[in-house]
N, C-alpha and C. Protein backbone atom coordinates (compact mmCIF):
# COMPACT_ATOMS: atom_id res chain seq x y z
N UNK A 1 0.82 -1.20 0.00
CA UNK A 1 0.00 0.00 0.00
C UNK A 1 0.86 1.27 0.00
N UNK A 2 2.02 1.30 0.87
CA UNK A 2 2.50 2.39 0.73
C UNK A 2 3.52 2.68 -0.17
N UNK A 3 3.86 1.69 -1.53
CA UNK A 3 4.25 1.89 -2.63
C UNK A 3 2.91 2.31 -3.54
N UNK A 4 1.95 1.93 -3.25
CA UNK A 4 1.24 2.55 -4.68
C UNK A 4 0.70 4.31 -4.09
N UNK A 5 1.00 4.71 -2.98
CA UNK A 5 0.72 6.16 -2.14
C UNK A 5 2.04 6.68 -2.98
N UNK A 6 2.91 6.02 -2.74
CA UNK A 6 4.27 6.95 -3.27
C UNK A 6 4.30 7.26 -4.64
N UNK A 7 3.80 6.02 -5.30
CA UNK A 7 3.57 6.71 -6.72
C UNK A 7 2.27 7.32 -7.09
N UNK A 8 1.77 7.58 -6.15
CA UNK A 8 0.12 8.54 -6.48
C UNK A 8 0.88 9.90 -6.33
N UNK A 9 1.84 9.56 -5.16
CA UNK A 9 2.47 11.68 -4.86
C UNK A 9 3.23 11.76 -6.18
N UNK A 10 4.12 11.05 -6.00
CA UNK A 10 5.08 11.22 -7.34
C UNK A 10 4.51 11.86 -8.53
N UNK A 11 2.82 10.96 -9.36
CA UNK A 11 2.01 11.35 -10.00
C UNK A 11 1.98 12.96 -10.20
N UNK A 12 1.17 13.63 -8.82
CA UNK A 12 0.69 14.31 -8.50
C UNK A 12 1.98 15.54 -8.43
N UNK A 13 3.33 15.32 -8.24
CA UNK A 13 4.61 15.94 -8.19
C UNK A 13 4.82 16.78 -9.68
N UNK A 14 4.75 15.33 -9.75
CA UNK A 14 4.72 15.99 -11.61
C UNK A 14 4.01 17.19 -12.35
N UNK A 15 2.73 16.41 -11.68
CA UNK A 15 1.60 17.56 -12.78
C UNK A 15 1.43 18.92 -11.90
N UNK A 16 1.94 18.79 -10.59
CA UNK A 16 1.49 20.20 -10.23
C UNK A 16 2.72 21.12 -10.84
N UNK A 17 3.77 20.18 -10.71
CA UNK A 17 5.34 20.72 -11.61
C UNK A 17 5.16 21.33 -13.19
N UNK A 18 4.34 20.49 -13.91
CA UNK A 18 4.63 21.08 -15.25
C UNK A 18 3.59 22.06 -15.37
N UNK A 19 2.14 22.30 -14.25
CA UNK A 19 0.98 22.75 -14.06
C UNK A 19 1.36 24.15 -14.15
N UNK A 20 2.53 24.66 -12.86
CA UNK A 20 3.06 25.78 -13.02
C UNK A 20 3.87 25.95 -14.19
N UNK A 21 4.78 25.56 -14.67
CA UNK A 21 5.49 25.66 -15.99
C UNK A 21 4.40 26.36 -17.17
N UNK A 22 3.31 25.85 -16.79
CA UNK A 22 2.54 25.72 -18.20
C UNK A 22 1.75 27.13 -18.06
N UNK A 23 1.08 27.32 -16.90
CA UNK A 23 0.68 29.24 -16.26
C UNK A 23 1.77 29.67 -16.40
N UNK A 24 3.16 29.36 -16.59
CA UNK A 24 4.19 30.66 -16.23
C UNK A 24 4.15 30.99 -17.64
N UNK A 25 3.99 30.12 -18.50
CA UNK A 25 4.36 30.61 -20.30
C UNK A 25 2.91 30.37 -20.99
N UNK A 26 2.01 31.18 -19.66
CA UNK A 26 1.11 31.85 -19.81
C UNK A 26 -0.23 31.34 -20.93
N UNK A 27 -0.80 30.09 -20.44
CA UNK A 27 -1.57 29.24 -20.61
C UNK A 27 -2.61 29.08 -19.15
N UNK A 28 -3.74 28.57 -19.06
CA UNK A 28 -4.77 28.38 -17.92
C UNK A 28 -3.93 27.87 -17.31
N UNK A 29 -4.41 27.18 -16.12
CA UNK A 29 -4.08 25.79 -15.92
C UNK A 29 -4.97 24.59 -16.03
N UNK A 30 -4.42 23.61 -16.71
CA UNK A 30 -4.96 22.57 -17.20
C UNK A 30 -5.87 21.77 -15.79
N UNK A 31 -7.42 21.43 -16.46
CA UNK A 31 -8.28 20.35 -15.63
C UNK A 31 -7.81 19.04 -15.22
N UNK A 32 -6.71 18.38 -16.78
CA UNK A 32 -7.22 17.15 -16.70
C UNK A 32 -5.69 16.86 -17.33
N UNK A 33 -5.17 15.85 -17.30
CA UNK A 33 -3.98 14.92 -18.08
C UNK A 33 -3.82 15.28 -19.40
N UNK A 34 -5.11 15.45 -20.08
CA UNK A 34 -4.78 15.45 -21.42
C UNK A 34 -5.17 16.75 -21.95
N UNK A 35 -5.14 17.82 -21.20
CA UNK A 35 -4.85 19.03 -20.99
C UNK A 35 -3.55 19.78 -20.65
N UNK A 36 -2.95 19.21 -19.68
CA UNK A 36 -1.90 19.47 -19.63
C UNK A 36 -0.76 18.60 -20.46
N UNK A 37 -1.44 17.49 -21.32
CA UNK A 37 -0.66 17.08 -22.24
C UNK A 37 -0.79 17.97 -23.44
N UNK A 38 -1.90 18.56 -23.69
CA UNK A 38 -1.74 19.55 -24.84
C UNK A 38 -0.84 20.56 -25.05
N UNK A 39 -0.80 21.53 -23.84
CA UNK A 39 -0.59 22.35 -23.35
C UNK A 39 1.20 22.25 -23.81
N UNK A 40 1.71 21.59 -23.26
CA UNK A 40 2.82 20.87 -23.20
C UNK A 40 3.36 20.79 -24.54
N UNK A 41 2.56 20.17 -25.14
CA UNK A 41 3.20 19.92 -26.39
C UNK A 41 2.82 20.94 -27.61
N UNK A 42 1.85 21.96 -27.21
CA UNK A 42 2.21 23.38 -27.96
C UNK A 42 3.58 23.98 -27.27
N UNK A 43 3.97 23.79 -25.91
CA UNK A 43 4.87 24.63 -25.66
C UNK A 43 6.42 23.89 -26.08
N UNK A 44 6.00 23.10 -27.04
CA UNK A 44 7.00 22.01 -27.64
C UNK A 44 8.20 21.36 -26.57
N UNK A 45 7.68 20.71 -24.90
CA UNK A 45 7.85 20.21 -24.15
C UNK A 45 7.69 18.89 -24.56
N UNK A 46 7.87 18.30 -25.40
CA UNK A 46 8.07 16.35 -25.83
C UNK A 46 8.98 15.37 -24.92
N UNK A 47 9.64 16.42 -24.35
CA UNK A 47 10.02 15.32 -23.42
C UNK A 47 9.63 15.29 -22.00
N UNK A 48 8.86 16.00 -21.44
CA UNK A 48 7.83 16.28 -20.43
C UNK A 48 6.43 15.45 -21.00
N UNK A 49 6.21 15.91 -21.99
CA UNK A 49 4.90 15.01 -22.84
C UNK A 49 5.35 13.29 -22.24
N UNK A 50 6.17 13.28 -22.97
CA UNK A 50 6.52 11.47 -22.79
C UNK A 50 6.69 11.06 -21.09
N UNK A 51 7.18 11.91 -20.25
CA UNK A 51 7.49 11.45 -18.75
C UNK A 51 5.61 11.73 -18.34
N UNK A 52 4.94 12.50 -18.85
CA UNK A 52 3.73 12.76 -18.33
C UNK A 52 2.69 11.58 -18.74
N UNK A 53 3.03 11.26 -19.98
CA UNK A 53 2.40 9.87 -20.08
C UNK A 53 2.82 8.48 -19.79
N UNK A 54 4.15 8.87 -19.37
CA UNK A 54 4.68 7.52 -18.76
C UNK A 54 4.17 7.28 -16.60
N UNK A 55 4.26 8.40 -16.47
CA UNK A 55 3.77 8.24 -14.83
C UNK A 55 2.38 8.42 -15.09
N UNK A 56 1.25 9.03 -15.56
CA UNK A 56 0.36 8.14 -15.91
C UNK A 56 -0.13 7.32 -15.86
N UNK A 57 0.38 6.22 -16.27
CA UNK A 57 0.20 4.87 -16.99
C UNK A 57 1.06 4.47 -15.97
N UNK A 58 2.04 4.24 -15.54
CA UNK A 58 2.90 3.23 -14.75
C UNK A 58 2.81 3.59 -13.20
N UNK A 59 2.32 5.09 -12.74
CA UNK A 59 2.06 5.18 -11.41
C UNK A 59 0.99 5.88 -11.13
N UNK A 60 0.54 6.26 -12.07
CA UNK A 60 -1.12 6.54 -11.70
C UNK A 60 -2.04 5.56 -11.85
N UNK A 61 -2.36 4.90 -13.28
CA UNK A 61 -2.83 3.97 -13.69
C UNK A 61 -2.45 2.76 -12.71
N UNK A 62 -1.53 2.02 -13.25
CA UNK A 62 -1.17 0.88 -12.91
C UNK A 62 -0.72 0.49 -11.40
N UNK A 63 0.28 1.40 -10.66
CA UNK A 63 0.84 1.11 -9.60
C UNK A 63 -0.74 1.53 -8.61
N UNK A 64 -0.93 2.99 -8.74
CA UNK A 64 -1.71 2.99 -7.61
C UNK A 64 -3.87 2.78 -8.01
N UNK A 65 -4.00 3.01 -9.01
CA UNK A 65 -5.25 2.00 -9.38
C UNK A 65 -5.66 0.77 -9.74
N UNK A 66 -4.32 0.04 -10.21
CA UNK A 66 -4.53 -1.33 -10.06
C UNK A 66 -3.45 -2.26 -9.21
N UNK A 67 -3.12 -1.43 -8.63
CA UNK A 67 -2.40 -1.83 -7.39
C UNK A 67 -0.69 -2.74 -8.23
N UNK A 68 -0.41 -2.70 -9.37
CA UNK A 68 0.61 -3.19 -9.92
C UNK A 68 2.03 -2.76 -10.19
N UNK A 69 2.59 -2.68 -9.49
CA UNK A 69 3.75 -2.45 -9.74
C UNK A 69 5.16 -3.09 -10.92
N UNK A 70 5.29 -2.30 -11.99
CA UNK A 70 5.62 -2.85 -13.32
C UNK A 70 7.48 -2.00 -13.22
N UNK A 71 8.02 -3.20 -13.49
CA UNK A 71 9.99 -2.76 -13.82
C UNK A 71 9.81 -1.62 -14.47
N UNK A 72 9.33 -0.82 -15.32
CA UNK A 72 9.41 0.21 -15.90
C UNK A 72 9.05 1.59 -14.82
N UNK A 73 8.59 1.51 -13.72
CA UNK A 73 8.03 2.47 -12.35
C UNK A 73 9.50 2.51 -12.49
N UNK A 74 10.57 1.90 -12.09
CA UNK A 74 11.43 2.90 -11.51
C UNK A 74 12.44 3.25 -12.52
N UNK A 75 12.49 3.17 -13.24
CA UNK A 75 12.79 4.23 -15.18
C UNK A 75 12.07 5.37 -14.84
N UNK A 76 10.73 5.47 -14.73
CA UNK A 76 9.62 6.18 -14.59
C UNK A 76 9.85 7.49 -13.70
N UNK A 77 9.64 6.78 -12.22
CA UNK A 77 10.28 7.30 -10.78
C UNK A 77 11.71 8.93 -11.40
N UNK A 78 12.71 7.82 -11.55
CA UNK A 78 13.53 8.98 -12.16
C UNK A 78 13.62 9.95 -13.13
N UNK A 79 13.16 9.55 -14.43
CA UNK A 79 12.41 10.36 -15.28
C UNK A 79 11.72 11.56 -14.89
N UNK A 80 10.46 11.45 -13.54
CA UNK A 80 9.93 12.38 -12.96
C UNK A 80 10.69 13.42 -12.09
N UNK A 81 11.60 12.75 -11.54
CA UNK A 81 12.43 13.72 -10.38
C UNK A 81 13.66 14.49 -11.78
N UNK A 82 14.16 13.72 -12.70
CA UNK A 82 14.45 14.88 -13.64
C UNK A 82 13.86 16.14 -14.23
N UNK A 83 12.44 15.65 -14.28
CA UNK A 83 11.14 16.43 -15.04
C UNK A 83 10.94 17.45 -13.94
N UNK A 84 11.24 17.06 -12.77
CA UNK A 84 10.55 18.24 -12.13
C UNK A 84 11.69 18.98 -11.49
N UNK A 85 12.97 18.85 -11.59
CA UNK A 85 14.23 19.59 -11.82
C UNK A 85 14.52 20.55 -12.80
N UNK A 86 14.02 19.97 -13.84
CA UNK A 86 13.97 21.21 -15.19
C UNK A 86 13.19 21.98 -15.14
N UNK A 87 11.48 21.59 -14.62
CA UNK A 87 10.87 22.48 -14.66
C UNK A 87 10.96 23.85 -13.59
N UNK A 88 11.90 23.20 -12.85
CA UNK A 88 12.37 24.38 -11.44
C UNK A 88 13.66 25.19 -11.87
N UNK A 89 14.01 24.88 -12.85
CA UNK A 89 15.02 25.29 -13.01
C UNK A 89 14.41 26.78 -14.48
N UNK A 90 13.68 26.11 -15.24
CA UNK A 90 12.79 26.74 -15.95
C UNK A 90 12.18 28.15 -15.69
N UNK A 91 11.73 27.69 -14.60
CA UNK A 91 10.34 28.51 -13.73
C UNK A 91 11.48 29.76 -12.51
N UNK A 92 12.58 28.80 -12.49
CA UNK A 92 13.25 29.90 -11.75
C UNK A 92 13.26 29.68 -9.91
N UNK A 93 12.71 28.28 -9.60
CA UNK A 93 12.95 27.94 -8.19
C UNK A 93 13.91 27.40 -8.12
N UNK A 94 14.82 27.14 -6.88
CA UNK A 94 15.13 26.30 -6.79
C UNK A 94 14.71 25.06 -6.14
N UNK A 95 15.24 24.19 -5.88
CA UNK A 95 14.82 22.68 -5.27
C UNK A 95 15.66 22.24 -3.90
C-alpha cells in the first residue's frame, strides 16, 4: 500500500510541476492529463509530454489504481524527479 501512495504523490509531483510551468508561459491551468498534455506539447515540451504519459500509466494507472507495480516504475520514478528539476530550473525555483 504504501508503494502505490508513493507513486500517487510522485504522480501528483509531476503535474502540479509542469501545471506551473505551463501558467508561467502563460496558458490556464490545465483540468485534466490530457490538458496538460496539450498544453505541453504546444509549448514544444516532448520530453515532459513522454514522462507525463509515462507516470500516468505506470504510477497513476497501474501502480496505484490497479495496485501493480511494473519494472518500468522505476525508469519512470527517475524520469519524474528529472522532469521536475527542469521544470524548477525553468520557472526559476530552486529545489
Amino acid at each position: 500500500m504504501l508503494m502505490r501512495e508513493g507513486c500517487e504523490k510522485v504522480f501528483h509531483a509531476y503535474a502540479e510541476a509542469v501545471s506551473a510551468l505551463i501558467q508561467k508561459r502563460g496558458f490556464p491551468e490545465p483540468d485534466s492529463h490530457a490538458e496538460r498534455r496539450e498544453a505541453l506539447d504546444k509549448l514544444g515540451e516532448k520530453r515532459l509530454v513522454r514522462v507525463g504519459d509515462d507516470a500516468f500509466l505506470y504510477l497513476h494507472s497501474y501502480a496505484y489504481y490497479g495496485g501493480k507495480i511494473f519494472p518500468e516504475a522505476d525508469e519512470c520514478l527517475k524520469n519524474v524527479d528529472e522532469a521536475i528539476r527542469y521544470v524548477h530550473r525553468k520557472i526559476g525555483k530552486t529545489t
